[in-house]
Protein backbone atom coordinates (compact mmCIF):
# COMPACT_ATOMS: atom_id res chain seq x y z
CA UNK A 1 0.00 0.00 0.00
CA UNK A 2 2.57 2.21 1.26
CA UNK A 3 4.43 1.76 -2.40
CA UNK A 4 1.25 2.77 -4.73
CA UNK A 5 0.97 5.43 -2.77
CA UNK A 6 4.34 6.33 -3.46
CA UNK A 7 3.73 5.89 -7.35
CA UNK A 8 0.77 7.99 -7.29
CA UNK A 9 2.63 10.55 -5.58
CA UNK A 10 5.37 10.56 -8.23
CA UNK A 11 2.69 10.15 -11.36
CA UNK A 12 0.69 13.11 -9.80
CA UNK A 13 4.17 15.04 -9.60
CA UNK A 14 4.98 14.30 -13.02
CA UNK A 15 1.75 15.81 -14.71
CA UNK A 16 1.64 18.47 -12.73
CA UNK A 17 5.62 19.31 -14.13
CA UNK A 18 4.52 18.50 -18.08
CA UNK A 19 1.29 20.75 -17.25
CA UNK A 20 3.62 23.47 -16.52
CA UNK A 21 5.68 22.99 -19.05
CA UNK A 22 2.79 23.35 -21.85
CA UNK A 23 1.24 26.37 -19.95
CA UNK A 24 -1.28 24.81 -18.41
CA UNK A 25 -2.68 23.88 -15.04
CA UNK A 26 -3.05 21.06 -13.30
CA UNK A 27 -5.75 20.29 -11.48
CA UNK A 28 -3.95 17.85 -9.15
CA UNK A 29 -1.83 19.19 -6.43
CA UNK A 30 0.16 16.98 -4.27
CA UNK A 31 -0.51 17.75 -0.76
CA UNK A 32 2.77 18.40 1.63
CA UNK A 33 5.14 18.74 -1.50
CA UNK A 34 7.55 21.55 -1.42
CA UNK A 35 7.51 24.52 -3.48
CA UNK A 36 9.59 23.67 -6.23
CA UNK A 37 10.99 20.40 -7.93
CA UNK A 38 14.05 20.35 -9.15
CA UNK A 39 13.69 21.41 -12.75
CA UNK A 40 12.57 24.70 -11.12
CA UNK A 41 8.66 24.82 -11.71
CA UNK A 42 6.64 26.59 -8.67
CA UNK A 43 3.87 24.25 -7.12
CA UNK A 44 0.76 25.99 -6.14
CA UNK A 45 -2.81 26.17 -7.02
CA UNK A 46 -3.30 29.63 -8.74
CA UNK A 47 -3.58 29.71 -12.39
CA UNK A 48 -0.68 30.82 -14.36
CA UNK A 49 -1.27 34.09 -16.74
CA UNK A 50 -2.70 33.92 -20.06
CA UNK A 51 -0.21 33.39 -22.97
CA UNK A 52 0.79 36.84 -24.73
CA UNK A 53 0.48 35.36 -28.41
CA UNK A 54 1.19 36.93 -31.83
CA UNK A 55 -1.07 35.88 -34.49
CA UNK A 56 -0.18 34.88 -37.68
CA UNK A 57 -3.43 36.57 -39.19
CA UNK A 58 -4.83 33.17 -40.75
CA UNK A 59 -7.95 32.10 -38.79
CA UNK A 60 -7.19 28.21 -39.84
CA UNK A 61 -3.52 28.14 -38.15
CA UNK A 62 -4.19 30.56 -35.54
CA UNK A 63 -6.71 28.08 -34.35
CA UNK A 64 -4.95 25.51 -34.04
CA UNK A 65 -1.86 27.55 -32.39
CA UNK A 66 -4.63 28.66 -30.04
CA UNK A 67 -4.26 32.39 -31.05
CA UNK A 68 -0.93 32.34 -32.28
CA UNK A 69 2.70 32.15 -31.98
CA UNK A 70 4.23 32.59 -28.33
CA UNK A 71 5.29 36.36 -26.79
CA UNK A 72 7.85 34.42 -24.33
CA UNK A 73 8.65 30.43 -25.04
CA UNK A 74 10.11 27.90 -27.04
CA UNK A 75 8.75 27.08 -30.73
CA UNK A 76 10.60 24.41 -32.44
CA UNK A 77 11.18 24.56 -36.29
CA UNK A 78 12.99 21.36 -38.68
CA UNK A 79 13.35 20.58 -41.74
CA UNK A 80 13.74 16.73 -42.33
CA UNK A 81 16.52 17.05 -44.73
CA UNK A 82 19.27 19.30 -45.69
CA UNK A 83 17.89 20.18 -49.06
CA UNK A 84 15.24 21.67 -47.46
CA UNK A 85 17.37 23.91 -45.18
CA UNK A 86 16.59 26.81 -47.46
CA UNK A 87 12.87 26.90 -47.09
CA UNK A 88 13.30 26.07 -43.39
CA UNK A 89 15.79 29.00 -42.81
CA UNK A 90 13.04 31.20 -45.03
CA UNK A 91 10.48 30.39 -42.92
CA UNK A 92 12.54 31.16 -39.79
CA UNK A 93 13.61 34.33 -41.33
CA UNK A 94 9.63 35.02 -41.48
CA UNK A 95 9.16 34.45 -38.24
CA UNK A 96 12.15 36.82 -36.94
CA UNK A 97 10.86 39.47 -38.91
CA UNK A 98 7.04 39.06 -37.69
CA UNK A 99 8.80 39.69 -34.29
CA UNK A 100 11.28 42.44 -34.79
CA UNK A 101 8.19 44.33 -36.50
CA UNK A 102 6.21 43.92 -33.49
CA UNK A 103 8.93 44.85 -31.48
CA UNK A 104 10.04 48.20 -33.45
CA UNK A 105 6.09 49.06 -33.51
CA UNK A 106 6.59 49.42 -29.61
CA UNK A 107 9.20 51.84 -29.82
CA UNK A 108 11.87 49.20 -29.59
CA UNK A 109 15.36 48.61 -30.79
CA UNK A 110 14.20 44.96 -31.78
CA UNK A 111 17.40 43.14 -32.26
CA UNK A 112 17.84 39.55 -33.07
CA UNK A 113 19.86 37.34 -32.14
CA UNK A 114 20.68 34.58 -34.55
CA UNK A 115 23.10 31.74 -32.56
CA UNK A 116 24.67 28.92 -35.12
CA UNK A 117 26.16 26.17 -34.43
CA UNK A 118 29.68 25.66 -36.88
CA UNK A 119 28.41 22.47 -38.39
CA UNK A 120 24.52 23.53 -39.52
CA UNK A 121 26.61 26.59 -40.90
CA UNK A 122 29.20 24.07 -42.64
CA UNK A 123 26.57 22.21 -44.36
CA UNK A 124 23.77 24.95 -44.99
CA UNK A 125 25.55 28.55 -45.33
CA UNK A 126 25.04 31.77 -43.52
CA UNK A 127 22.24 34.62 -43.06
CA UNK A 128 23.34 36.89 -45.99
CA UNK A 129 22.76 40.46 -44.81
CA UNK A 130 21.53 42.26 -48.01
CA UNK A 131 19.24 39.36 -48.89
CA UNK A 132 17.99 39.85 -45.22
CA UNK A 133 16.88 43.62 -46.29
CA UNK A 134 14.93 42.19 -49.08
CA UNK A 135 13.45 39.73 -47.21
CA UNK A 136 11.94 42.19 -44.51
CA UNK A 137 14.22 41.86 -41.88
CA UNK A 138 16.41 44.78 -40.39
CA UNK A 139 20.02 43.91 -41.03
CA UNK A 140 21.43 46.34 -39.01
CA UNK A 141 19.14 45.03 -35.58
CA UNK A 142 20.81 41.19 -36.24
CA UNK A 143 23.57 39.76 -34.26
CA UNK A 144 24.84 36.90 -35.75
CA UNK A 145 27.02 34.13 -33.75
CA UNK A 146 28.60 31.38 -34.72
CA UNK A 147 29.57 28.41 -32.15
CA UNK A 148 31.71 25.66 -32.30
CA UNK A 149 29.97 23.09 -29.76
CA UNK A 150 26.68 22.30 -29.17
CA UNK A 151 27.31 23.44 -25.39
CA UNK A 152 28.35 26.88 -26.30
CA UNK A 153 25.42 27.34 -28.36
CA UNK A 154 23.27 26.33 -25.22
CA UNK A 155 25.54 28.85 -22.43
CA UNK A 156 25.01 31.64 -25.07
CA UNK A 157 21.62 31.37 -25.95
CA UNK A 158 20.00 30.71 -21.80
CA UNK A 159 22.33 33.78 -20.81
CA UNK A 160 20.63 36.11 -23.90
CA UNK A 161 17.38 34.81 -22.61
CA UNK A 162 18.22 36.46 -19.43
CA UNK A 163 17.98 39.27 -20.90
CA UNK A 164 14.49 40.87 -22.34
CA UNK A 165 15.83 43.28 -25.13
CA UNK A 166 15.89 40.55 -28.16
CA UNK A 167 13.06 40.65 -30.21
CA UNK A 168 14.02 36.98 -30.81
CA UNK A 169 16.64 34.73 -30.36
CA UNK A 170 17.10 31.94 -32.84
CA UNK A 171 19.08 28.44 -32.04
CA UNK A 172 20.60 26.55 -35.20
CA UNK A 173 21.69 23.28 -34.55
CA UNK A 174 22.72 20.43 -36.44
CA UNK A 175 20.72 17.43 -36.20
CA UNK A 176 19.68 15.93 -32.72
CA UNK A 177 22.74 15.95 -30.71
CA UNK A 178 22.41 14.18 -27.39
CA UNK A 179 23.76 17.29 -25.28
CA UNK A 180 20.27 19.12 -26.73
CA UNK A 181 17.55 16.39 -25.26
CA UNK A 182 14.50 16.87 -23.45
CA UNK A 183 15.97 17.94 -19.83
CA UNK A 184 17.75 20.84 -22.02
CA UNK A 185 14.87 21.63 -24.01
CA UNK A 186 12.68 22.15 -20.73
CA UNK A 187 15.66 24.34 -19.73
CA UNK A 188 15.52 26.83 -22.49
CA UNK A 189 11.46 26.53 -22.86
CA UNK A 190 11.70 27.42 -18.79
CA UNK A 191 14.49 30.28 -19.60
CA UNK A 192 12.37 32.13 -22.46
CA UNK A 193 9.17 31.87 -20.95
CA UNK A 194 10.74 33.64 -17.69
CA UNK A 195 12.59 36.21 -19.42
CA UNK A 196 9.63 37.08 -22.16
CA UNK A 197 11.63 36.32 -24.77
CA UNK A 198 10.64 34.31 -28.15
CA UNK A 199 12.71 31.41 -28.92
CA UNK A 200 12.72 29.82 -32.38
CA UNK A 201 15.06 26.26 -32.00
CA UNK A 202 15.75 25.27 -35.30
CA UNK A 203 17.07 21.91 -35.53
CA UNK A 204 18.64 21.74 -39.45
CA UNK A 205 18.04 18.08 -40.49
CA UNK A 206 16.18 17.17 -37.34
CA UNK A 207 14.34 14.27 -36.70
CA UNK A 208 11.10 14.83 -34.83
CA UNK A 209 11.75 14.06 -30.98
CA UNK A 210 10.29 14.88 -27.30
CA UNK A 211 10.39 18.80 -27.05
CA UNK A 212 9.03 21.16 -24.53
CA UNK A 213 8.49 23.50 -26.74
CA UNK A 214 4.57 25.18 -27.54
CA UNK A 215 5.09 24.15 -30.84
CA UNK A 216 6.63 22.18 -33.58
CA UNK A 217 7.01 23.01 -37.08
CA UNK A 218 8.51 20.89 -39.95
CA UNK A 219 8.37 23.18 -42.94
CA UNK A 220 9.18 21.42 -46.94
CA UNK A 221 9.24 23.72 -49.30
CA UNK A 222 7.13 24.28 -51.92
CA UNK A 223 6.71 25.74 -55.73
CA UNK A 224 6.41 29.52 -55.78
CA UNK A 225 3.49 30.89 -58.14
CA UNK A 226 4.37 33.67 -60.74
CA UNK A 227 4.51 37.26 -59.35
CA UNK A 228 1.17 39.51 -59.59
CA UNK A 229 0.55 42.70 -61.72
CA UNK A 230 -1.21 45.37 -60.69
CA UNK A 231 -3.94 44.50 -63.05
CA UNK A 232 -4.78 41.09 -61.10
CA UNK A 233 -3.09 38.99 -63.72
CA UNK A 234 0.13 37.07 -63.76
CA UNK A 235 3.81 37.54 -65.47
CA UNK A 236 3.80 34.22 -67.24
CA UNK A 237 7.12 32.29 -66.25
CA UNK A 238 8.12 34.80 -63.29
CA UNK A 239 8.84 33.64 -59.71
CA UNK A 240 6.57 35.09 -56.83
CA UNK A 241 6.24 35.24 -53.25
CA UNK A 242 8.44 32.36 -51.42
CA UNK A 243 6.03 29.43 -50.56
CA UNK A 244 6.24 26.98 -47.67
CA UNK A 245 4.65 23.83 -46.73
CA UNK A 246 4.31 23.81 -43.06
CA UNK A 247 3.47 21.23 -41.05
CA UNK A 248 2.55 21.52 -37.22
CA UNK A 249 3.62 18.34 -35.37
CA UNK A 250 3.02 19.44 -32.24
CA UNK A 251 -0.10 21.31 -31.00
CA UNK A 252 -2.61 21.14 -28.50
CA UNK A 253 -4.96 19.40 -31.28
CA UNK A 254 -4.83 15.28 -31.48
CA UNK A 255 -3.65 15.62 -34.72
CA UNK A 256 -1.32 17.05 -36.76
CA UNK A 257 -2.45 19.85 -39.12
CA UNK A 258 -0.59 21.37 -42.29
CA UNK A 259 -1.36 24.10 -44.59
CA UNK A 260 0.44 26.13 -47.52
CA UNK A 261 1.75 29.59 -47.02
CA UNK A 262 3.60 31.94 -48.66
CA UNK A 263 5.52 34.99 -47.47
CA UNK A 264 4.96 38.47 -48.85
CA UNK A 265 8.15 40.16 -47.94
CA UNK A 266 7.17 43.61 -48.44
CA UNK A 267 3.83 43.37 -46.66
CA UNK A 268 5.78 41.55 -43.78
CA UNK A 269 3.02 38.80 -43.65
CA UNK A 270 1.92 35.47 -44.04
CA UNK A 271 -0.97 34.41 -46.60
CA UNK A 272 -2.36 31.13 -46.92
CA UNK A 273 -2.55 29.82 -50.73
CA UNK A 274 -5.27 29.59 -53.04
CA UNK A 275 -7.22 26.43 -52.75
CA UNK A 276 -6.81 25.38 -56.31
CA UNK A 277 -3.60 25.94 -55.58
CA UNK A 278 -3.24 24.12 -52.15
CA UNK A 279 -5.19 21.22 -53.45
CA UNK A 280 -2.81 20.72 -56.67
CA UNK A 281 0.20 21.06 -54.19
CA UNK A 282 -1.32 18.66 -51.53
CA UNK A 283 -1.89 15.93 -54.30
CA UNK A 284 1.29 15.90 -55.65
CA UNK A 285 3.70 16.50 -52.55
CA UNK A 286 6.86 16.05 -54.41
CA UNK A 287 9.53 17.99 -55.64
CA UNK A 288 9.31 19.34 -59.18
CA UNK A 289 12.79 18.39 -59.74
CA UNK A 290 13.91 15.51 -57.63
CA UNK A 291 17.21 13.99 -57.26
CA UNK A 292 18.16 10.27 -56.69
CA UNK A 293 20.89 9.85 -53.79
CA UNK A 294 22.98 8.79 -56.41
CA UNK A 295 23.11 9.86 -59.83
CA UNK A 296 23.14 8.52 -62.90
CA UNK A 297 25.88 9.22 -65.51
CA UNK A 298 25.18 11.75 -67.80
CA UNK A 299 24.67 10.14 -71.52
CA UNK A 300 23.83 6.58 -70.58
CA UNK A 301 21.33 5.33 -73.20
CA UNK A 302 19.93 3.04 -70.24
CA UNK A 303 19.81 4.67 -67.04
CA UNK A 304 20.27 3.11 -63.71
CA UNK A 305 17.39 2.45 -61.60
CA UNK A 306 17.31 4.16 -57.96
CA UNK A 307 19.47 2.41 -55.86
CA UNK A 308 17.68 2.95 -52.65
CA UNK A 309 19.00 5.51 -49.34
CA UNK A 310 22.20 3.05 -49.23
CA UNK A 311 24.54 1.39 -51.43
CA UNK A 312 27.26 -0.96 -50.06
CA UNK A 313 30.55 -0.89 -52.51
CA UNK A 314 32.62 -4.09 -51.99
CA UNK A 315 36.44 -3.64 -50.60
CA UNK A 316 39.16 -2.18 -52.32
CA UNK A 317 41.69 -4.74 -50.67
């Protein structure tokens, strides 16, 4: 008897933490506990404070986000991939510039704080500064850091959380690297929501894992239409407005939802697609120009077939 009780102790423990965590409230409260656990959430049985959300303006997405993207949090972002860094760091991009414009609106300074890790910048590039100003974003209001561990990347980003100036602060990393699990994630979900500062964790070829984040985003990219003239018609054969395919993983809905956007940069907003559009894009999910792991050579009067993710070559000696 004495055991269960134990166990129920500890299971009623447990949801209250995860409760926290996803900024809710639980409705069970362990008698005689003390007033913190170790991973430094307050037990008690007032409500916390609405979330501060900023919405993304589409009704569809904002319901699901339950108004909107978090004012102070952690919102994860991957692309499954590294082809598909682009879009991913596009749609991250977005987002920084949705919050710097909120930001500057209040009479703010509105930096951001971008903090890569060496290797996603190895295999994916930099932010390039003048394609920033076309893109929306204020160059001059981004701090860019590069770092060459994992670790550092963590120390910089939960001491810039301590401080409420950024308008965001974004964290690149490579992959899923066992020094960023879910104890760290709680961490930095724990550090932005105290300081009121946004943080977007991109993982760069990420596979989808346990997260404390509000949210989790895996974003493909998708065909951009031809650009608009003023008379409502199109410029046949001209590329438009950046397109996305987003995909949220992780919500407070039991299942996932996904929906096509596209990013008007000099509008600084979101817009979902057509639904002609979004119907031909959802039917054929595919690139328009895929590539095979391994190529074929050029000339060959009878290609090779695909060879599959893996291909085993035999010994040289």
């Amino acid at each position: 008897m004495a055991e269960n009780a134990v166990q129920r102790q500890t299971i009623l423990s447990l949801r209250e933490s995860i409760a926290r965590i996803e900024n809710g409230c639980s409705s069970a409260v362990v008698p005689g506990t003390r007033d913190a656990d170790p991973a430094g959430f307050r037990r008690g049985r007032e409500r916390a404070p609405d979330r501060q959300v900023m919405p993304f303006g589409i009704p569809s997405l904002d319901d699901v986000l339950k108004g909107g993207l978090p004012l102070g949090g952690m919102v994860e972002i991957r692309n499954g991939e590294t082809r598909d860094a682009g879009a991913a760091v596009g749609f991250v991009m977005a987002l920084a510039v949705l919050y710097q414009q909120r930001r500057k609106e209040k009479g703010h300074l509105a930096p951001v704080l971008w903090i890569s890790q060496a290797l996603a910048a190895r295999e994916a590039g930099n932010p390039y500064a003048p394609g920033l100003r076309s893109y929306g974003l204020d160059a001059e209001r981004l701090l860019f850091v590069s770092a060459g561990k994992v670790k550092d990347a963590l120390w910089i980003a939960e001491t810039a959380l301590s401080v409420p100036v950024f308008a965001t602060v974004v964290l690149e990393i490579r992959g899923n690297p066992a020094s960023l699990a879910l104890s760290e994630s709680r961490r930095l979900h724990v550090k932005a929501r105290a300081g009121q500062v946004p943080l977007l964790l991109f993982r760069q070829a990420g596979e989808e894992e346990a997260s404390s984040a509000f949210f989790r985003f895996q974003i493909k990219p998708a065909p951009a239409g031809e650009r608009p003239l003023p008379d409502g018609l199109m410029l046949c054969g001209s590329v438009g407005h950046p397109s996305f395919h987003l995909l949220v993983e992780k919500n407070r809905a039991s299942a996932p939802h996904d929906i096509f956007l596209e990013w008007n940069a000099h509008d600084r907003r979101f817009s979902p697609l057509n639904e002609r559009r979004s119907a031909a894009l959802q039917a054929n999910d595919q690139p328009e120009n895929p590539g095979d792991p391994l190529s074929a050579s050029a000339g060959r009067s009878r290609r090779a077939q695909p060879l599959g993710r893996l291909l085993a070559f035999a010994r040289a000696s």
